[in-house]
Structure formats: structure tokens, C-alpha cells
Protein backbone atom coordinates (compact mmCIF):
# COMPACT_ATOMS: atom_id res chain seq x y z
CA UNK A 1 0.00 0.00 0.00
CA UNK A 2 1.15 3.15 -0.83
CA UNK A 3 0.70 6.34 1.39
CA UNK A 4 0.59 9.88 -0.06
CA UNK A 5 5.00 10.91 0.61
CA UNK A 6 5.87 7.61 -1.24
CA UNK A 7 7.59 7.91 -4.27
CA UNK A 8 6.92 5.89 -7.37
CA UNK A 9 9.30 2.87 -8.35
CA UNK A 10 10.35 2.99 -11.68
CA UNK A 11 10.76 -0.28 -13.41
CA UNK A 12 14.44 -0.96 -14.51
CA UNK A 13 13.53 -1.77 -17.61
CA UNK A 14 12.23 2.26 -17.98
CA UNK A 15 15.35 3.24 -16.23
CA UNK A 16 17.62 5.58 -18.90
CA UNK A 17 20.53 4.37 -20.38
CA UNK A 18 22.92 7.52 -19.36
CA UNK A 19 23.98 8.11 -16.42
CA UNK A 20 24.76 11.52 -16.87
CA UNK A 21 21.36 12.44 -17.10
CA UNK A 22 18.74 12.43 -13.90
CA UNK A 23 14.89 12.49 -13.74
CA UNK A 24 13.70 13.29 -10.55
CA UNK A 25 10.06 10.75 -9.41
CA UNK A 26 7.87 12.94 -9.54
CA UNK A 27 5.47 12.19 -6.06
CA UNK A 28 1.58 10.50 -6.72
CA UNK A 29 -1.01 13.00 -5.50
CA UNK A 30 -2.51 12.88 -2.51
CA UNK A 31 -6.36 11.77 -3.51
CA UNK A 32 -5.52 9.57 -6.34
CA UNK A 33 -3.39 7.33 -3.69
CA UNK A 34 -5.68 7.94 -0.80
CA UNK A 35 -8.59 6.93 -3.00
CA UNK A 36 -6.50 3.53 -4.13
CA UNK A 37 -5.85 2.60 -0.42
CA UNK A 38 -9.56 3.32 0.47
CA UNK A 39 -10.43 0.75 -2.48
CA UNK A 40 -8.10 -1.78 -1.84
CA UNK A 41 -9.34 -1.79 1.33
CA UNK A 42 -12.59 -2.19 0.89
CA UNK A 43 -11.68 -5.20 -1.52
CA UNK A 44 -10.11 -6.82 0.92
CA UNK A 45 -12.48 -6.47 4.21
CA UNK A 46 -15.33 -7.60 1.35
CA UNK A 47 -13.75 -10.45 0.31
CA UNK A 48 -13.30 -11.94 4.25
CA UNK A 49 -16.77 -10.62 4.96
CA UNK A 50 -17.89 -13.05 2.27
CA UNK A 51 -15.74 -15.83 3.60
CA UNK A 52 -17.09 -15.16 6.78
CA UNK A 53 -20.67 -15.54 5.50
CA UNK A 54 -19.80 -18.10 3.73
CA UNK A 55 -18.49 -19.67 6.55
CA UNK A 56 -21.35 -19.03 8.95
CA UNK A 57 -24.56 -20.12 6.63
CA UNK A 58 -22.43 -23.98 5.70
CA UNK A 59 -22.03 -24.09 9.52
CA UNK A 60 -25.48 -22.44 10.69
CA UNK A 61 -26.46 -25.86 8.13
CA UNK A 62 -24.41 -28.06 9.35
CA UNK A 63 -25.37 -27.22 13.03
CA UNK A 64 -28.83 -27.92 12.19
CA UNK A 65 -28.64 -31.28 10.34
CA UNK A 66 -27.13 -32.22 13.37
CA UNK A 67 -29.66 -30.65 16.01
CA UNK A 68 -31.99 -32.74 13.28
CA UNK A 69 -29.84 -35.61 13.76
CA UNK A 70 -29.60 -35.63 17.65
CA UNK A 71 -33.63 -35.06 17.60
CA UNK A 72 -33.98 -38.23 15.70
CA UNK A 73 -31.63 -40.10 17.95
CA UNK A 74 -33.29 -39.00 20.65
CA UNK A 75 -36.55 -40.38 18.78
CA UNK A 76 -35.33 -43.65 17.92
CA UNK A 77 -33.70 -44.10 21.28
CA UNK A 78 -37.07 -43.64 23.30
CA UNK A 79 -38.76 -45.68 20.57
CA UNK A 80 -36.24 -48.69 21.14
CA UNK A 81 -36.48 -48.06 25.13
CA UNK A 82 -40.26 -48.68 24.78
CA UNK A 83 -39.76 -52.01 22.11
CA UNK A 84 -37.58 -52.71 25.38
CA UNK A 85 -40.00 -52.54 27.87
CA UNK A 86 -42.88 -53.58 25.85
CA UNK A 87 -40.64 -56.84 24.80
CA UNK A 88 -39.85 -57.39 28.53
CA UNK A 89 -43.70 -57.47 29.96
CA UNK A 90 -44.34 -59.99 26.48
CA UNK A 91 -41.64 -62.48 28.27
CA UNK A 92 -43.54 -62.02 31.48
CA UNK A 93 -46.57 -62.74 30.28
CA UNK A 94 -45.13 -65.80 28.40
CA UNK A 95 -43.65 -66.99 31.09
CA UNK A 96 -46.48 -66.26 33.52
CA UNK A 97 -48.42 -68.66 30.79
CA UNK A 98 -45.95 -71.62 30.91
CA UNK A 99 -46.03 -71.72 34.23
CA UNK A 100 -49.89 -70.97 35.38
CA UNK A 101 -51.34 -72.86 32.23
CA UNK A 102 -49.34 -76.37 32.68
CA UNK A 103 -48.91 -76.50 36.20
CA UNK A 104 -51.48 -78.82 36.88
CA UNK A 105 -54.31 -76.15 37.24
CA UNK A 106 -57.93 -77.46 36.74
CA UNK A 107 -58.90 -76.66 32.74
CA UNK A 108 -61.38 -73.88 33.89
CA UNK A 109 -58.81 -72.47 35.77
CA UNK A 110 -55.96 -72.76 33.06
CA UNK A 111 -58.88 -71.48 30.37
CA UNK A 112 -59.01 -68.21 32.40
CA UNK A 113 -55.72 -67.43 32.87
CA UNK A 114 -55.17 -68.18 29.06
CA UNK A 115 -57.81 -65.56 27.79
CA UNK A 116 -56.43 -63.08 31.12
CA UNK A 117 -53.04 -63.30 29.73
CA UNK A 118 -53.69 -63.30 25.94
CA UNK A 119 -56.17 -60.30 26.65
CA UNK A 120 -52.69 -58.76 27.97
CA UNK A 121 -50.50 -59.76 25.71
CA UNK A 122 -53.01 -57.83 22.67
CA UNK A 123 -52.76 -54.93 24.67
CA UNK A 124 -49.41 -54.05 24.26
CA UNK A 125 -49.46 -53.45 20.55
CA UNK A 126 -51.25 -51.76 18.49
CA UNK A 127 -53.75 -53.33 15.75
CA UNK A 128 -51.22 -52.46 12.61
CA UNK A 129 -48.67 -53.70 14.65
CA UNK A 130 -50.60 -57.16 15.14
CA UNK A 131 -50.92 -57.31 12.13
CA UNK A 132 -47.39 -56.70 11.08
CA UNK A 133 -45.82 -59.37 13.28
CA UNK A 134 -48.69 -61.87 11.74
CA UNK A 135 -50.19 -62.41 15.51
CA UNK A 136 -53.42 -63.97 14.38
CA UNK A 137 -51.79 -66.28 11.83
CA UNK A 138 -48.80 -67.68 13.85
CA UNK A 139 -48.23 -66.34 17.32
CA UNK A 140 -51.42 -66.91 18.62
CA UNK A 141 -51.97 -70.53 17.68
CA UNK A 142 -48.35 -70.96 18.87
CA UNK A 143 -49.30 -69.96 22.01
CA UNK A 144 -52.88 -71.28 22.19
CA UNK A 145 -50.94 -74.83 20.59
CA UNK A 146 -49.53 -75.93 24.69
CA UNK A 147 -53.13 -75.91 26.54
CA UNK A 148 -54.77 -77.65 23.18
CA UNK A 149 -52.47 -80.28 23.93
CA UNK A 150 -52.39 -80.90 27.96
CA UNK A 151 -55.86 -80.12 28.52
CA UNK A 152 -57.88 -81.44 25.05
CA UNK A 153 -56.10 -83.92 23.44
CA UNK A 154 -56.07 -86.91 25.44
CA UNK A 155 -52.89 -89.16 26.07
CA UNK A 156 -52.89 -91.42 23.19
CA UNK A 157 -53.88 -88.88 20.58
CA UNK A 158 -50.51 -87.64 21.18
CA UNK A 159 -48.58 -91.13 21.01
CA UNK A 160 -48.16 -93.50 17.98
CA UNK A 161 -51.61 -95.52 18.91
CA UNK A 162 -53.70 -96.58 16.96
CA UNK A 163 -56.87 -94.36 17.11
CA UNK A 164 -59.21 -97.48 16.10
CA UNK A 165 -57.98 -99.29 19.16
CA UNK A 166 -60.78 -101.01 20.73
CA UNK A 167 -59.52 -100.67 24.19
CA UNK A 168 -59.77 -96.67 23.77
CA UNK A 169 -62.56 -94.66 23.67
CA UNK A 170 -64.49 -93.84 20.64
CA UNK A 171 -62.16 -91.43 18.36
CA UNK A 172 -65.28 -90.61 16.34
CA UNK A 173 -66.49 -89.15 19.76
CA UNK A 174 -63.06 -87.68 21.14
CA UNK A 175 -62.30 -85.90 17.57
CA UNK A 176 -65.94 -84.46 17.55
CA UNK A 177 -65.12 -83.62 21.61
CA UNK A 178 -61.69 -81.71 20.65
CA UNK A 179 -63.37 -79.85 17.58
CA UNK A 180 -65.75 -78.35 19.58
CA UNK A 181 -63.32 -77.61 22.38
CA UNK A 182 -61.45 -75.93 20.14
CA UNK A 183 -64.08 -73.94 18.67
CA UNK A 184 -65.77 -72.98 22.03
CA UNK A 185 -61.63 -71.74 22.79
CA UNK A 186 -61.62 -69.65 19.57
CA UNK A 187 -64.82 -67.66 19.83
CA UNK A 188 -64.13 -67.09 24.07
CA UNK A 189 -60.36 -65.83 22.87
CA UNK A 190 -61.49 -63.86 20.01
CA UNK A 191 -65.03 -62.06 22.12
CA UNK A 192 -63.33 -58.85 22.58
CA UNK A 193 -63.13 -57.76 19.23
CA UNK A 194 -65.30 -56.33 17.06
CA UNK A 195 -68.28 -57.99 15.28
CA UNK A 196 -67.06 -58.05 12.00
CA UNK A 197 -63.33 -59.06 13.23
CA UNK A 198 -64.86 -61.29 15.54
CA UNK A 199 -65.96 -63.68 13.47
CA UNK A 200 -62.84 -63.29 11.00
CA UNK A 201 -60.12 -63.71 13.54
CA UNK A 202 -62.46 -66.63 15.13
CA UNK A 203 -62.69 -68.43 11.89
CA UNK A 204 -59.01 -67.97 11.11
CA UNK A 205 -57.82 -69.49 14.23
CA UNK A 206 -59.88 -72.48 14.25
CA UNK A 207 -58.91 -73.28 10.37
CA UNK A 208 -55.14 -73.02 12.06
CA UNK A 209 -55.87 -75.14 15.18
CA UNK A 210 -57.89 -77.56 13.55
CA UNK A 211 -54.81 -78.13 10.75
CA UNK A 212 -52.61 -78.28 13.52
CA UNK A 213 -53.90 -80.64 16.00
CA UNK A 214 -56.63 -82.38 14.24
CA UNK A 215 -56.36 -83.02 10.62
CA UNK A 216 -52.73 -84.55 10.77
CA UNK A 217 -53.47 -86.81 13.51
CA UNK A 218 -56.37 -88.38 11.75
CA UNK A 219 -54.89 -88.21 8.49
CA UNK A 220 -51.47 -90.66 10.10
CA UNK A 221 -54.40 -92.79 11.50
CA UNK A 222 -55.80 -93.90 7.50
CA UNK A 223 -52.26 -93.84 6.58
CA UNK A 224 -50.65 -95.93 8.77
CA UNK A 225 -51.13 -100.15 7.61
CA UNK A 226 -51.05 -100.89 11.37
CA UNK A 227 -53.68 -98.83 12.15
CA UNK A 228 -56.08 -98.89 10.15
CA UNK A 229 -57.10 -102.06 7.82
CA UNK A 230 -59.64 -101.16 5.35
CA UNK A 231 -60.47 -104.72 4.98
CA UNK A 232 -61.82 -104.85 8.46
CA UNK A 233 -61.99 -100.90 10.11
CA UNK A 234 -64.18 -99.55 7.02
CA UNK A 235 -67.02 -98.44 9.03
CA UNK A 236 -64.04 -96.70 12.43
CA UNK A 237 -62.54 -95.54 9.37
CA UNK A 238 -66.28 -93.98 8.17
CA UNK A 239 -67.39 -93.27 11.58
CA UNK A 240 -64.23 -91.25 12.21
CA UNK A 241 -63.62 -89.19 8.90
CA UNK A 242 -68.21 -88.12 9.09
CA UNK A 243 -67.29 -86.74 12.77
CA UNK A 244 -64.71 -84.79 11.82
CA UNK A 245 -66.54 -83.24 8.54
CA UNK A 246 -69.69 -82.96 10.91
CA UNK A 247 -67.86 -80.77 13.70
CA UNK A 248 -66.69 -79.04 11.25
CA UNK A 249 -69.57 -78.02 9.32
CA UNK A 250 -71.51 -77.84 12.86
CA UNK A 251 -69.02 -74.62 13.52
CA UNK A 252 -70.16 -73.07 10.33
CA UNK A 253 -73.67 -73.56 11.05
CA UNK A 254 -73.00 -71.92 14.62
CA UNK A 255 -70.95 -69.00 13.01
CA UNK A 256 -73.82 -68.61 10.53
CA UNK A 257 -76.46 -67.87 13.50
CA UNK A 258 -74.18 -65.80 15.37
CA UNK A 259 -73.88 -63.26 12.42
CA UNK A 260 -77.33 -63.43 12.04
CA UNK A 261 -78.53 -62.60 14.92
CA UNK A 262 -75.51 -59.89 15.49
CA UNK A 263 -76.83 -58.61 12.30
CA UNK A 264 -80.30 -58.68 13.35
CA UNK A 265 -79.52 -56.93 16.74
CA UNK A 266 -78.13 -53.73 14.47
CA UNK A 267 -81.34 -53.46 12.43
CA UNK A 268 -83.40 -53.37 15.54
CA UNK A 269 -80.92 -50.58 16.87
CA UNK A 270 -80.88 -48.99 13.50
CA UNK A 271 -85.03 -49.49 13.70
CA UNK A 272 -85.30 -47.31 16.66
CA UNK A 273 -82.81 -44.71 15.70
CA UNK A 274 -83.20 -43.67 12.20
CA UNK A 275 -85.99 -45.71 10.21
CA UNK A 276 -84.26 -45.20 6.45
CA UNK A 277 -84.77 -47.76 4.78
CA UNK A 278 -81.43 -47.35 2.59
CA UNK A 279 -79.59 -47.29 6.02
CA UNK A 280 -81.31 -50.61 6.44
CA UNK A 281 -80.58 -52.05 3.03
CA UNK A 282 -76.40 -51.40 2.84
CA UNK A 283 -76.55 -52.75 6.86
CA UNK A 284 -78.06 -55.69 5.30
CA UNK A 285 -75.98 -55.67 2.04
CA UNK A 286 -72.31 -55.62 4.13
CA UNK A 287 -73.84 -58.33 6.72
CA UNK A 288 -74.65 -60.77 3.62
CA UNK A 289 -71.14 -59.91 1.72
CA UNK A 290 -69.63 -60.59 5.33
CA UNK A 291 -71.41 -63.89 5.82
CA UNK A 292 -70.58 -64.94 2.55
CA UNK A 293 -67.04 -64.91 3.28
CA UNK A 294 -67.00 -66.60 6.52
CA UNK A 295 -69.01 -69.61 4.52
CA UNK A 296 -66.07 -69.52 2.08
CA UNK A 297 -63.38 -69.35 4.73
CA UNK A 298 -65.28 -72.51 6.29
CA UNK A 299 -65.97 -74.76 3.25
CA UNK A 300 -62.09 -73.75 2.50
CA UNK A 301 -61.69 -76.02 5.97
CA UNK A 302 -64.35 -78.58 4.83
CA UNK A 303 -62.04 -78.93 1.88
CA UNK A 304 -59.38 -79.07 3.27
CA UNK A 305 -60.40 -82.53 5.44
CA UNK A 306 -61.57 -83.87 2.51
CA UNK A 307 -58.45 -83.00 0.26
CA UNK A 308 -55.96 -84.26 3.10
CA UNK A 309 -57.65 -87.29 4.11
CA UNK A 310 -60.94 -88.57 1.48
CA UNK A 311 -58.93 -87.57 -1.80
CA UNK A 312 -55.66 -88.28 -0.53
CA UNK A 313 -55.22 -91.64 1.46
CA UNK A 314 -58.66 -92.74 2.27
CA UNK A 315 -59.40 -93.39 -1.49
CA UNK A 316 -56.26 -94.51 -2.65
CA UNK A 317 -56.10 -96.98 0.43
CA UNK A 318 -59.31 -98.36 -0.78
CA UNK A 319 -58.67 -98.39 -4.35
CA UNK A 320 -55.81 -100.69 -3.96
CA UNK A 321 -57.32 -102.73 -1.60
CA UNK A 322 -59.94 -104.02 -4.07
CA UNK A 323 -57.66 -104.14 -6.62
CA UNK A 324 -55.35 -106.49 -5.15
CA UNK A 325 -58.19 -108.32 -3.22
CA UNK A 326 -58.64 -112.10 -4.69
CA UNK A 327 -62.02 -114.19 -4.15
CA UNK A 328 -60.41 -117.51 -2.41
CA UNK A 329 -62.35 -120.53 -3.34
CA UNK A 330 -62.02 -123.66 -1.01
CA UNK A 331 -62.26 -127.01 -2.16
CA UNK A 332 -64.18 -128.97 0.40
């Protein structure tokens, strides 16, 4: 920077060739070079005060992004402290169950706490989260699955015996006996929800229970050669497989008058309050679309026993049977 009693450089390449001669520099005036330092300086404070801004505004960002980032931290932290604590009254109640439902308790007794704890157990998640974690499809059964089997199946329905043993009692009557167990378990575990979802959610877990415990258990029975000749055990083998596909289709007939009737109970509410008949008619109209689907959900099970144990070993036992049966002729 140059002040105003500096004297100008000359370049040496401007510098004259003789010495002889001498030019004196002549001196800048005073407002052209106080004008050039006033300029340069503002050029120079501007260009850090943009810097600076510069500067400021990436870390004013930056500081936010990360007041963002510790607020979603802090989010997913109290989110994961409540999974935590939700997870850790699931295990009690799971454990509560093994240990109240199996410890030798009476079956009314071991029913209530079931329903107490699985009333509980729903109440610690929400109904999209129930439905996320598949609770109606798998958990529940899972957990329903340990009092089916100490409290309604009986002893040898569990072991490899044969189910048309003589010395037991009547599997035509026990499978009809666990069936309806089973439904009468469904419907009391299932109450608390709404009508509509009520008989859904009812439906769906006796299709699963009834797959689970039932159908494969009867189905080893016709397969096995030991126990079950169909030579000699047709009509066990009949009397079994009708009770089955009755209990079944009993349960559908039951569901079928419950919706009714809960259906019926709405038009006389609907009756009172607001006599419209178009009210009326789309009550009606969702009632009938809903009780068509439970039908289908049930004839899906109806199908299912025959599928798994008519189609699929009861026939084909039978069919080779006769085909390798040969009349015997004695000579006397």
C-alpha cells in the first residue's frame, strides 16, 4: 500500500541508459493514492466478509442437520427403550403362561388365565402392529398350541396308537369332543373384538388349530397299515372321517347364527334410531357380503379334510385294496 510521501518505483527496464542524465520521481497525488488505499481496502475487508458468511450459513447448516440428527436419535432411542419394555412385559406374560397354564391347574382355571393373559399380551401393541408381526396367523396358535395339547387332546392322541384301538374310547367321539373344544376356545379368545373381526379372527384361528392338532393326527391314523385295515376298520374308518366333517360343518352352522342374529340386533338398533330404509338395506348388504365370506373361509376347511384325508389316502387306500383283493375258493 502506498501512502501519499511515497515515491513511485520505476521499473528498470524504464530506467535511462545515461547516467549523466537524472529524472527526478515525480510524487503520486494525494487523492488519487488515498482513493487507491480506500479501495483496496474495501476489496479486501469484502472479500473476508464473504468468507465469513460463507463460513457461517455452511455451519449455521451443518449445526442444524445435526440438532436434526440428535432429535432423531433422541426419537429412535425412546422408541427402542419402549420395544424394550414392551418386549420385557411380552416375556412375562409368556412366562407367567408356561407356568400358570401347565402347572397342573384345573382346565377352567388354566382357560381363564389363558384368555387373562392373551387379553394382555393384545394390549401391548397396536392393531397395525398385530398385524405386522402376523399375531393372528402364527403367534397366537403358537401360544394357544400348549393348553390344546395338555388339557384337550387326550394321552394317546398324542402317542403313535392306533386311534381305532378297541380298548380306547371312541375317536369318532373324542375328535368331535376336541373340535368343539377348540371352537368354544376360539370364539371365548377372540369375544373382545369387534363384530365383523370377531368372526374373521375366530374363523381364522380355528382353520389353524384344527390343521394343527386335528387333521394330521387323523390323516397318520388312514395312513398308517397298522392302524387302520380297510379290509376290516371300514365303518371306524367312516365313523371317524363323518365326525370330523360334521364338527366341522356344525361350527359353520354356529358362526352362521351368530352373524345373524348380530346382524339382526343392528337393524333393531338402526329401527329405533333412524328408520331409512337405505340405512337398512347397505346394513343388510355388508352383513350378507360378510357372511358370505365366513361360509367360504369354512368350506375352505371342509375342503381341506376332505383333500388331506378322502382324496388323498382314504381313497387310494381303498382303491388298492380291491384291486389287489382275490375271491379264495375252497375245495371242500
Amino acid at each position: 500500500m502506498r501512502g501519499p510521501t511515497s515515491t513511485p518505483i520505476i521499473p528498470l527496464a524504464k530506467l535511462p541508459t545515461n547516467s549523466t542524465s537524472t529524472t527526478t520521481p515525480t510524487p503520486p497525488k494525494v487523492g488519487e493514492e488515498l482513493l487507491y488505499n480506500i479501495t483496496f481496502l474495501c476489496n479486501s475487508y469484502e472479500d473476508q466478509f464473504k468468507s465469513t458468511h460463507s463460513f457461517v450459513s455452511s455451519t449455521s447448516s451443518k449445526v442444524t442437520s445435526l440438532a436434526n440428527d440428535v432429535h432423531q436419535l433422541q426419537s429412535s432411542l425412546q422408541k427402542q427403550n419402549e420395544k424394550i419394555d414392551t418386549l420385557t412385559q411380552v416375556l412375562s406374560i409368556l412366562n407367567t403362561m408356561e407356568q400358570d397354564v401347565t402347572a397342573g391347574r384345573s382346565r377352567k382355571e388354566a382357560e381363564e388365565i389363558l384368555m387373562t393373559q392373551l387379553a394382555s399380551l393384545e394390549e401391548l401393541f397396536s392393531v397395525q402392529e398385530l398385524q405386522d408381526i402376523q399375531y393372528d396367523g402364527m403367534i397366537l396358535p403358537s401360544l394357544v398350541s400348549p393348553f390344546i395339547e395338555c388339557y384337550y387332546l387326550p394321552k394317546y392322541w398324542n402317542e403313535k396308537i392306533s386311534l381305532f384301538d378297541e380298548k380306547e374310547e371312541s375317536s369318532s367321539h373324542v375328535c368331535r369332543e376336541i373340535v368343539t373344544n377348540i371352537c368354544h376356545l376360539a370364539k371365548c379368545i377372540c369375544s373382545h373384538a369387534k363384530d365383523k373381526e370377531q368372526h374373521e379372527r375366530t374363523q381364522q384361528l380355528i382353520y389353524t388349530l384344527v390343521t394343527q392338532h386335528v387333521v394330521p393326527r387323523v390323516k397318520h391314523a388312514f395312513q398308517s397299515t397298522l392302524s387302520w385295515d380297510p379290509l376290516v376298520q371300514v365303518e371306524d374308518g367312516l365313523r371317524l372321517y363323518e365326525s370330523l366333517i360334521d364338527s366341522v360343518k356344525k361350527n359353520e352352522k354356529d358362526m352362521q347364527q351368530d352373524e345373524e342374529d348380530d346382524v339382526k340386533e343392528e337393524e333393531g338398533l338402526f329401527g329405533i334410531q333412524n328408520d331409512d330404509e337405505d340405512v337398512i338395506m347397505e346394513l343388510q348388504a355388508a352383513a350378507a357380503a360378510a357372511s358370505r365370506n365366513q361360509t367360504s373361509n369354512t368350506k375352505t376347511l371342509v375342503n381341506l379334510v376332505k383333500e388331506e384325508i378322502m382324496f388323498d389316502v382314504i381313497y387310494p387306500r381303498l382303491y388298492r385294496t380291491l384291486h389287489e383283493w382275490k375271491p379264495i375258493i375252497f375245495n371242500q
